[in-house]
Protein backbone atom coordinates (compact mmCIF):
# COMPACT_ATOMS: atom_id res chain seq x y z
CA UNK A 1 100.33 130.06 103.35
CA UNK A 2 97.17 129.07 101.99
CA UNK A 3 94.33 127.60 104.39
CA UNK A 4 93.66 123.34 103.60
CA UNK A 5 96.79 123.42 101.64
CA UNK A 6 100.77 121.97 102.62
CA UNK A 7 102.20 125.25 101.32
CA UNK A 8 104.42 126.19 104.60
CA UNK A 9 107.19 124.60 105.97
CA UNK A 10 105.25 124.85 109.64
CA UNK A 11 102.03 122.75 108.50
CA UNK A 12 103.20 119.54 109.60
CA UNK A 13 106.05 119.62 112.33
CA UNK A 14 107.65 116.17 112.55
CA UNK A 15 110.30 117.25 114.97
CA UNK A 16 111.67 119.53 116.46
CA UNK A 17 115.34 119.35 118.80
CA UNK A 18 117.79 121.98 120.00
CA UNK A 19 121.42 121.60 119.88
CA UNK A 20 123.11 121.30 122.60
CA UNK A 21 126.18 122.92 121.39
CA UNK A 22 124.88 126.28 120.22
CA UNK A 23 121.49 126.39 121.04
CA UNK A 24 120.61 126.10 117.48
CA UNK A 25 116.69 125.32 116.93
CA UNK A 26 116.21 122.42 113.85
CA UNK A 27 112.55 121.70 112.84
CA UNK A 28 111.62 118.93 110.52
CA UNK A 29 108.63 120.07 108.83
CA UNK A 30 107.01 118.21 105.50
CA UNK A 31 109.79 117.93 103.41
CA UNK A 32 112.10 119.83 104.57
CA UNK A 33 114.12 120.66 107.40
CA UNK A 34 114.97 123.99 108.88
CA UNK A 35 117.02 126.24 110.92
CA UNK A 36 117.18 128.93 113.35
CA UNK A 37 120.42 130.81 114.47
CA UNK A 38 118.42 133.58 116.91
CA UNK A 39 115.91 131.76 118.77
CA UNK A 40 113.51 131.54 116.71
CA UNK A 41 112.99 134.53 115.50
CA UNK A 42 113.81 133.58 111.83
CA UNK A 43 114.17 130.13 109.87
CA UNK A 44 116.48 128.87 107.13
CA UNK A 45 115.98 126.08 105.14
CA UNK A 46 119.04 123.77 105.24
CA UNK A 47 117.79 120.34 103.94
CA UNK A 48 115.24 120.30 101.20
CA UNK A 49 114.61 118.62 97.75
CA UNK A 50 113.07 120.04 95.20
CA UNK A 51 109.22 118.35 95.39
CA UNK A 52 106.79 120.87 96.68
CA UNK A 53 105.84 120.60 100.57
CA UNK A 54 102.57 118.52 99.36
CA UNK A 55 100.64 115.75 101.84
CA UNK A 56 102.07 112.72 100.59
CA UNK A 57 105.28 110.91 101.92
CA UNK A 58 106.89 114.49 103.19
CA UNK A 59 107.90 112.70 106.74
CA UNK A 60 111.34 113.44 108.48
CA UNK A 61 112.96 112.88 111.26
CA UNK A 62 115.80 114.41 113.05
CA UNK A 63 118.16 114.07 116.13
CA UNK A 64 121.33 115.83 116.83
CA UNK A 65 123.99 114.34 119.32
CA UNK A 66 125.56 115.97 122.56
CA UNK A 67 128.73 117.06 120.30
CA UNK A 68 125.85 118.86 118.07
CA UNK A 69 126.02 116.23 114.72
CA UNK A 70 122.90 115.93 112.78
CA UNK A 71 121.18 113.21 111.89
CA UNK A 72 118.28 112.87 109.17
CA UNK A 73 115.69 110.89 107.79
CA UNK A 74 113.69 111.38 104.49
CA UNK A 75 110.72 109.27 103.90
CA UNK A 76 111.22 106.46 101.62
CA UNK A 77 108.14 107.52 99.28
CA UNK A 78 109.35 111.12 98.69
CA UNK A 79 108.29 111.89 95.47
CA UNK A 80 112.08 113.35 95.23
CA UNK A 81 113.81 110.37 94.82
CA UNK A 82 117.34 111.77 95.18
CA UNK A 83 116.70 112.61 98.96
CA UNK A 84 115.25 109.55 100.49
CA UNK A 85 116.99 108.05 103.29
CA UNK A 86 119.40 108.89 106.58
CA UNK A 87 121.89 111.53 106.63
CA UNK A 88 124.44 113.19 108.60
CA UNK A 89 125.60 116.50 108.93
CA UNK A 90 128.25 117.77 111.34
CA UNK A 91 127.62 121.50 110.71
CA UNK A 92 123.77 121.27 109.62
CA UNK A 93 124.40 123.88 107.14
CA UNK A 94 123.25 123.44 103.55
CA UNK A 95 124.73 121.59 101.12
CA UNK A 96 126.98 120.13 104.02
CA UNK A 97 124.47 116.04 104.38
CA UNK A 98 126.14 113.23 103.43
CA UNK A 99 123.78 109.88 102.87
CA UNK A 100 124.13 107.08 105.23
CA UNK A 101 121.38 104.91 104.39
CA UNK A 102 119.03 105.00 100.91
CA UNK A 103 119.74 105.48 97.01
CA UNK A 104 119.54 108.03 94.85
CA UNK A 105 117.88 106.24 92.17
CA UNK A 106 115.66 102.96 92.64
CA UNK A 107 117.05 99.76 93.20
CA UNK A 108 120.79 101.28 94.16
CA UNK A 109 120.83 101.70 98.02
CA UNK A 110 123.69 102.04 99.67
CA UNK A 111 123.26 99.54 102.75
CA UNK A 112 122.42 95.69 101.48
CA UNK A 113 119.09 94.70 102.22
CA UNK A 114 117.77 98.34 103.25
CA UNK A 115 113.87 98.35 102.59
CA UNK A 116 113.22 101.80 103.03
CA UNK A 117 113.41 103.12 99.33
CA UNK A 118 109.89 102.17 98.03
CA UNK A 119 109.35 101.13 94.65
CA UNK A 120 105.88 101.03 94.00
CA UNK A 121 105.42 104.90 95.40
CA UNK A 122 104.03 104.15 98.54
CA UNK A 123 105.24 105.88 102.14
CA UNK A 124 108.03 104.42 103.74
CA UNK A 125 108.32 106.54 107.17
CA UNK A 126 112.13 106.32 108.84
CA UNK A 127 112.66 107.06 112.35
CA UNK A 128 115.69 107.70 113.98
CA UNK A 129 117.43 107.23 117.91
CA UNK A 130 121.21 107.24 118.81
CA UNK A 131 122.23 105.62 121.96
CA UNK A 132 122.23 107.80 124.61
CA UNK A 133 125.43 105.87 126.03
CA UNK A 134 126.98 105.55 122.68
CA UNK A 135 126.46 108.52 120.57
CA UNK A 136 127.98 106.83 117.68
CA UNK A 137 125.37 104.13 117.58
CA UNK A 138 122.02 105.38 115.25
CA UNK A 139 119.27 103.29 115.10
CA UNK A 140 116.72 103.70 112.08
CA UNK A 141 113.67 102.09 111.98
CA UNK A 142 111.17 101.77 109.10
CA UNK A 143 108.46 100.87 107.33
CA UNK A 144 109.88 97.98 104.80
CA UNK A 145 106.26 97.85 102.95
CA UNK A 146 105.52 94.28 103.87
CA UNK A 147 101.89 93.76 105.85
CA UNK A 148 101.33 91.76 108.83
CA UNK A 149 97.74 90.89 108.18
CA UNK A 150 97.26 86.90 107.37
CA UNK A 151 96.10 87.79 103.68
CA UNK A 152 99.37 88.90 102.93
CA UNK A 153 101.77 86.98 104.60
CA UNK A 154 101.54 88.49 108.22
CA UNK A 155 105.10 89.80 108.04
CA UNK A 156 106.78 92.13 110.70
CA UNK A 157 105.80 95.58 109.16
CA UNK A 158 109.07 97.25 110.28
CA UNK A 159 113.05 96.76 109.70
CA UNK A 160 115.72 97.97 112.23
CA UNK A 161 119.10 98.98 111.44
CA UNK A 162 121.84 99.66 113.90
CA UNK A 163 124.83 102.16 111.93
CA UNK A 164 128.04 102.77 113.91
CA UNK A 165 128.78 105.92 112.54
CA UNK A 166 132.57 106.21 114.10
CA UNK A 167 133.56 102.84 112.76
CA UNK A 168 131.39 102.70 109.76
CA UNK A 169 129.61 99.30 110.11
CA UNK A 170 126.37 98.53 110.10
CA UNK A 171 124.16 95.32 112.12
CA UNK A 172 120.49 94.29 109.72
CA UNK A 173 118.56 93.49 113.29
CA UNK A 174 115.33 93.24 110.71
CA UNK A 175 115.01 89.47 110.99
CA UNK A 176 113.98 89.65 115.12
CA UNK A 177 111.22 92.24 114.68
CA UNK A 178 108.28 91.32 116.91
CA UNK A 179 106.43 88.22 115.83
CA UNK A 180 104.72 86.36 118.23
CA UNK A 181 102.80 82.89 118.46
CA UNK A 182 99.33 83.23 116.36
CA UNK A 183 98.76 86.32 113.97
CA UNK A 184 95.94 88.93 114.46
CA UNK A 185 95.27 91.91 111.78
CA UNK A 186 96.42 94.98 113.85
CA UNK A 187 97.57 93.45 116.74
CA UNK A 188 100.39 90.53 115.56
CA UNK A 189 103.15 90.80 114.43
CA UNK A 190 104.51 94.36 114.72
CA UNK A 191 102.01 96.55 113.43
CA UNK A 192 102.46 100.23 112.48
CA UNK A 193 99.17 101.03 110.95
CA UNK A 194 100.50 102.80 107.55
CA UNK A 195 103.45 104.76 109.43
CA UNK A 196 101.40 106.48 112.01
CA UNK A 197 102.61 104.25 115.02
CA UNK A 198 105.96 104.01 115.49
CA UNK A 199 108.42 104.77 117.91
CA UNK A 200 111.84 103.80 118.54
CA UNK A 201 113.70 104.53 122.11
CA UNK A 202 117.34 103.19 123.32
CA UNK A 203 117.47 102.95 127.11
CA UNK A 204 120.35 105.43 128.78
CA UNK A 205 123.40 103.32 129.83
CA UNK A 206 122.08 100.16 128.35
CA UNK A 207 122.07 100.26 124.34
CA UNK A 208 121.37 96.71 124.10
CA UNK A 209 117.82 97.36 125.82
CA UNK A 210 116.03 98.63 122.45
CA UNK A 211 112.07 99.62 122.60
CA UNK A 212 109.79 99.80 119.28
CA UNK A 213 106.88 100.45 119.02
CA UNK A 214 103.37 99.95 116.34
CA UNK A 215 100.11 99.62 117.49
CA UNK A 216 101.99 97.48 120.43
CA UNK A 217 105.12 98.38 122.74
CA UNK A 218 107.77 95.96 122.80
CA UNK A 219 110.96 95.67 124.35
CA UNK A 220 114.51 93.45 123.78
CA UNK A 221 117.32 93.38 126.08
CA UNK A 222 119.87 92.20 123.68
CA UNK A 223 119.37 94.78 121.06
CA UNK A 224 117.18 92.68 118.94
CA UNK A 225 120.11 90.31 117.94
CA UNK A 226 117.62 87.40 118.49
CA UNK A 227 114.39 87.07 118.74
CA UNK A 228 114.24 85.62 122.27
CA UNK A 229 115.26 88.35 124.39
CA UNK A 230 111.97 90.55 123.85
CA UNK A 231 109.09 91.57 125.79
CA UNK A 232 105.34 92.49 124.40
CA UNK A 233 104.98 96.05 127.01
CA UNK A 234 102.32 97.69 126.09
CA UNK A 235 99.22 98.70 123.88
CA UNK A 236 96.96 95.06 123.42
CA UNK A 237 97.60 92.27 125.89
CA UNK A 238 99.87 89.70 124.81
CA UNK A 239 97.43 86.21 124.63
CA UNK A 240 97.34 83.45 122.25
CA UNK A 241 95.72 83.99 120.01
CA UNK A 242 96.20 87.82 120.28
CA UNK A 243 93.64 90.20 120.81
CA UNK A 244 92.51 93.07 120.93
CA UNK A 245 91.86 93.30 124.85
CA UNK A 246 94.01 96.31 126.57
CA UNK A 247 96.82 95.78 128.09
CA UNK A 248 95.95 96.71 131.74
CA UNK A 249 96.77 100.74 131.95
CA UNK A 250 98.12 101.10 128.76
CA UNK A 251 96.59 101.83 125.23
CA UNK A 252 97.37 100.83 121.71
CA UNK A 253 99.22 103.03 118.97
CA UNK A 254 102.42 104.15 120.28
CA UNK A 255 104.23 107.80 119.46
CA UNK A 256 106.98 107.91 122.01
CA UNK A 257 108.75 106.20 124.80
CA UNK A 258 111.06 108.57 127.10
CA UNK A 259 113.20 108.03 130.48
CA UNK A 260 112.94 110.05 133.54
CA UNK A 261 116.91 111.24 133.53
CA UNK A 262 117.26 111.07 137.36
CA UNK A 263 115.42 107.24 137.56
CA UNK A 264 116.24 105.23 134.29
CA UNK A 265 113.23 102.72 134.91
CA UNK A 266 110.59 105.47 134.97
CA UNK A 267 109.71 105.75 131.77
CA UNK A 268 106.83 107.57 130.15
CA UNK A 269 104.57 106.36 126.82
CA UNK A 270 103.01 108.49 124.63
CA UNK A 271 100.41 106.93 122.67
CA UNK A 272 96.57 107.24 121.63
CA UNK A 273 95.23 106.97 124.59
CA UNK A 274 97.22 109.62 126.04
CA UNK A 275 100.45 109.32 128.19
CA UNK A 276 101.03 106.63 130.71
CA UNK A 277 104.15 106.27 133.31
CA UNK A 278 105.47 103.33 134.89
CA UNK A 279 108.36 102.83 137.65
CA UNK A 280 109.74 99.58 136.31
CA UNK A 281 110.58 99.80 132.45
CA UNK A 282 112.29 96.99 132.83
CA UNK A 283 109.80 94.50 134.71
CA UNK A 284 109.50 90.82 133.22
CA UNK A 285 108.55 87.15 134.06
CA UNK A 286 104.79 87.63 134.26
CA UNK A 287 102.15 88.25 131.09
CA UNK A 288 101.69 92.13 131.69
CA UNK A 289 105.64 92.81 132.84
CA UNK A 290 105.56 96.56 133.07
CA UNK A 291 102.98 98.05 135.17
CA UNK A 292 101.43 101.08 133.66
CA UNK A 293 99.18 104.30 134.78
CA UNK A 294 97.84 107.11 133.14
CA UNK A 295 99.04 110.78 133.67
CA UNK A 296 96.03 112.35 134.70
CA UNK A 297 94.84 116.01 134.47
CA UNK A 298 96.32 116.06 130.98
CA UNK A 299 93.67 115.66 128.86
CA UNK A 300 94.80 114.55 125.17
CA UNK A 301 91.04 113.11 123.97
CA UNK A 302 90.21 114.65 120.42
CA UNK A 303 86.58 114.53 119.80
CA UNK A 304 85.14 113.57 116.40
CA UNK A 305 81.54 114.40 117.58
CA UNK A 306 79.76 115.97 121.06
CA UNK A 307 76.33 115.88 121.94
CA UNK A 308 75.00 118.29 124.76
CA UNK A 309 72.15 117.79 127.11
CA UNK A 310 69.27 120.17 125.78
CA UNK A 311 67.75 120.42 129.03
CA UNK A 312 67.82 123.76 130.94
CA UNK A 313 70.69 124.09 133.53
CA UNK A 314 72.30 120.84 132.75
CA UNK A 315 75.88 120.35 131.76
CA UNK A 316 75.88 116.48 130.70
CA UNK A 317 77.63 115.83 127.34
CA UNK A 318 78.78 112.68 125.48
CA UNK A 319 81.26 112.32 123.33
CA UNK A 320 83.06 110.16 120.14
CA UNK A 321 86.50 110.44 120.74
CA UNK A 322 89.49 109.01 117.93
CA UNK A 323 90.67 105.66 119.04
CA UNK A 324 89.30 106.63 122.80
CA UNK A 325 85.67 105.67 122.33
CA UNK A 326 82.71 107.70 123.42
CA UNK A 327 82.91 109.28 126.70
CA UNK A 328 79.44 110.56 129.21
CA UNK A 329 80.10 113.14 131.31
CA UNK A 330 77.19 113.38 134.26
CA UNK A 331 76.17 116.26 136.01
CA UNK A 332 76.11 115.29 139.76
CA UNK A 333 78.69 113.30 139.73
CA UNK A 334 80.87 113.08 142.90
CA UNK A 335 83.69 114.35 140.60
CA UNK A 336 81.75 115.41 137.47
CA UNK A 337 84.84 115.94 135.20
CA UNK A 338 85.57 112.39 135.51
CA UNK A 339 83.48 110.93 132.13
CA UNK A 340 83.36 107.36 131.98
CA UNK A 341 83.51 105.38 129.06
CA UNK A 342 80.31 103.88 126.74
CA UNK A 343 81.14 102.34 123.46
CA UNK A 344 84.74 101.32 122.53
CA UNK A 345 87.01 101.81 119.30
CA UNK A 346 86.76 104.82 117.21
CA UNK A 347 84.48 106.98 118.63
CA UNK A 348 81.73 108.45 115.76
CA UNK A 349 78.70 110.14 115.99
CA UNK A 350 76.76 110.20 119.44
CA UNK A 351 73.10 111.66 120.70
CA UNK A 352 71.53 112.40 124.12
CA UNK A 353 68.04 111.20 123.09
CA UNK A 354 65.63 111.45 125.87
CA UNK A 355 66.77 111.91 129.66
CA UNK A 356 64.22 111.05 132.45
CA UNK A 357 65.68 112.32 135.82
CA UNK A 358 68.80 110.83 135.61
CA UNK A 359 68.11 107.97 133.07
CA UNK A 360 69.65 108.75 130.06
CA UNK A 361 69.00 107.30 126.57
CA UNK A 362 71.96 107.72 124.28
CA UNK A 363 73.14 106.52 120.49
CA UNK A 364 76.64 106.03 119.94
CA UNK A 365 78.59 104.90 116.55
CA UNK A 366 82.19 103.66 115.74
CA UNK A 367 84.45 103.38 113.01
CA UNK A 368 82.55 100.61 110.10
CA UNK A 369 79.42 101.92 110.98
CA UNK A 370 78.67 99.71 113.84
CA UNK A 371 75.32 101.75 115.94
CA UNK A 372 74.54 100.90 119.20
CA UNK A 373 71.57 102.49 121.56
C-alpha cells in the first residue's frame, strides 16, 4: 500500500487469535477481518463491508472458542452501516456471520437497549471475551457515547452485555458500570478516553469475577449484577474525591488484563505505563486491594522528543515520553540504564541546557503547554 495512508488490511492490527481447532490464523485489521489456511503464508478476506479500509471507526475485535466458533465485533461508527455490531461464525468462512448484537439500519437493533450503533457518526468501539469456563457466555463491552465528565452528565462511558449464545438469552449488566462516590474528568466514573482504553477479561473458573477496564481497572465478583460487588484495581487511586494520584505500582489507561494458566490469581496488566503483574488478582478489604509491580527489562516507553548531552564522551539523555512523562538518564549512575523520572503527564518537548559537572539544567513540557525549567 501507499505510505500515510489506511490502504492495507495490515495497517492497523486489532487482533489477532489462532484457532485451536485447525490452527487457522484470523487477524482483525481496520475493517475487515482475515484469514489464513497455511500459516501465514497467504490471507483471505472473510468478513468485510464494503467502506474502504480508511482511519475512522474501522475497529474490530475477534475471539474464537476452544471448539473453533468465531466471534466478531464491528465498530458501532462504521461508516458501513449494515456491518456494525457482534457476530458469530462457526466455520469463519465468508458469507457464513450471522448478527448477534447491532442493526442494520439506525434505530433497529436487534438486542433492546444496545448502545453500540451510533447515530450521530461518532466511534463506538466493541470489545469482546467469552468465559473461559463457559464458552457459551460472550461478553461485549462498548462505548454507549455518553461522557463521564461533570459538564455532561458524568455518566459511565461504557455498557456491558452478557449473550448466552447456547440458550439464546441475553443479561443488560450496563446499569452497574463503575461509578464511584464524587466525579473527576478522566478519572470517575468509568472512563475510556474516546475508545482507546478498554479492556474486558473474565477470570478462568469463575465467570462471575468480570474485569473492565478505561483509564482505571476495576473488578466485580458477581458479574456486575449489582453495583456493590466491585473493586477500583488499578490505574488512579481510588480517594474521595478522585484523583489523579497513581495507584501504587500500577498506571492509568488499561489495554489488557490476562491470567497466568498454571496460578489463576497471577494476573498480568497491560496498560500505558507498560505491563505490571500481581500474585493476588483477587485481593480486597483495604484501599489499594491488589498489589501491583512492574515487569522490568521490557521497555514499552515511546518517546515524543529526546534531547542528548552535547558534551564530548557523555551519554546522558532526557526524554518526553506519551503518558510516561520525561525521563533523565545519567551517566555514572550505579545502574545507568535506570532513568528516573522529571516532569509528569504527557511527556513533550525537553532540552539539556547547560551541565556543570554533574549539575544539570534541563526544560521539560507536557501536554497543554505547561513548561517547566
Amino acid at each position: 500500500g501507499t505510505l500515510d495512508a489506511f490502504d492495507n488490511v495490515f495497517d492497523i492490527v486489532h487482533k489477532i487469535v489462532v484457532s485451536p481447532v485447525n490452527g487457522y490464523v484470523y487477524i482483525a485489521g481496520h475493517r475487515r477481518l482475515v484469514r489464513s489456511t497455511d500459516n501465514g503464508q497467504s490471507f483471505r478476506v472473510v468478513f468485510a463491508g464494503d467502506a474502504p479500509a480508511t482511519s475512522d471507526g474501522g475497529q474490530m475485535d475477534v475471539v474464537c472458542s476452544n471448539a473453533g466458533k468465531l466471534y466478531l465485533a464491528v465498530n458501532g461508527g462504521n461508516p458501513d452501516v449494515k456491518i456494525r455490531g457482534v457476530w458469530a461464525s462457526a466455520s469463519g468462512d465468508y458469507n457464513s456471520w450471522t448478527r448477534l448484537a447491532g442493526g442494520s439500519t439506525l434505530g433497529l437493533d436487534s438486542l433492546k437497549d444496545w448502545r453500540a450503533n451510533s447515530y450521530d457518526g461518532s466511534a463506538r468501539r466493541i470489545i469482546l471475551a467469552l468465559a473461559p469456563s463457559n464458552q457459551n457466555l460472550l461478553f461485549s463491552f462498548y462505548e454507549n457515547g455518553l461522557s463521564q465528565t461533570a459538564a455532561k452528565g458524568a455518566h459511565p462511558e461504557a455498557d456491558l452485555f452478557k449473550m448466552d449464545v447456547g440458550a439464546n438469552t441475553y443479561a443488560n449488566l450496563s446499569a452497574n458500570m463503575p461509578d464511584f462516590p464524587g466525579q473527576t474528568d478522566g478519572v470517575d466514573p468509568l472512563a475510556l478516553q474516546g475508545g482507546y482504553d478498554m479492556a474486558l477479561a473474565i477470570k478462568p473458573g469463575d465467570p462471575k469475577v468480570i474485569f473492565v477496564g478505561g483509564t482505571n481497572l476495576y473488578r466485580s465478583t458477581d458479574g456486575f449484577t449489582t453495583a456493590t460487588k466491585t473493586e477500583w484495581i488499578g490505574g488512579y487511586r481510588k480517594v474521595n474525591p478522585p484523583t489523579a494520584e497513581q495507584y501504587p505500582g500500577s498506571h492509568a489507561d488499561f489495554h489488557g488484563l490476562f491470567f497466568d494458566p498454571s496460578n489463576l490469581i497471577h494476573a498480568y496488566a497491560i496498560n500505558d505505563g507498560g505491563i505490571q503483574q500481581t500474585d493476588s488478582i483477587m485481593a480486597a478489604d483495604k484501599i489499594d486491594p491488589v498489589p501491583w509491580a512492574m515487569v522490568s527489562n521490557y521497555q514499552t516507553l515511546q518517546y515524543n522528543f529526546v534531547a542528548i548531552d552535547p558534551a564530548a564522551g557523555q551519554n546522558n539523555f532526557f526524554g518526553g515520553a506519551q503518558d510516561n512523562g520525561c525521563y533523565f538518564r545519567e551517566d555514572g549512575n550505579s545502574n545507568p540504564n535506570d532513568q528516573f523520572k522529571i516532569g509528569g503527564g504527557d511527556g513533550a518537548s525537553v532540552s539539556i541546557a547547560s551541565v556543570t559537572n554533574n549539575a544539570f539544567t534541563v526544560y521539560f513540557s507536557s501536554q497543554f503547554g505547561s513548561l517547566t525549567r
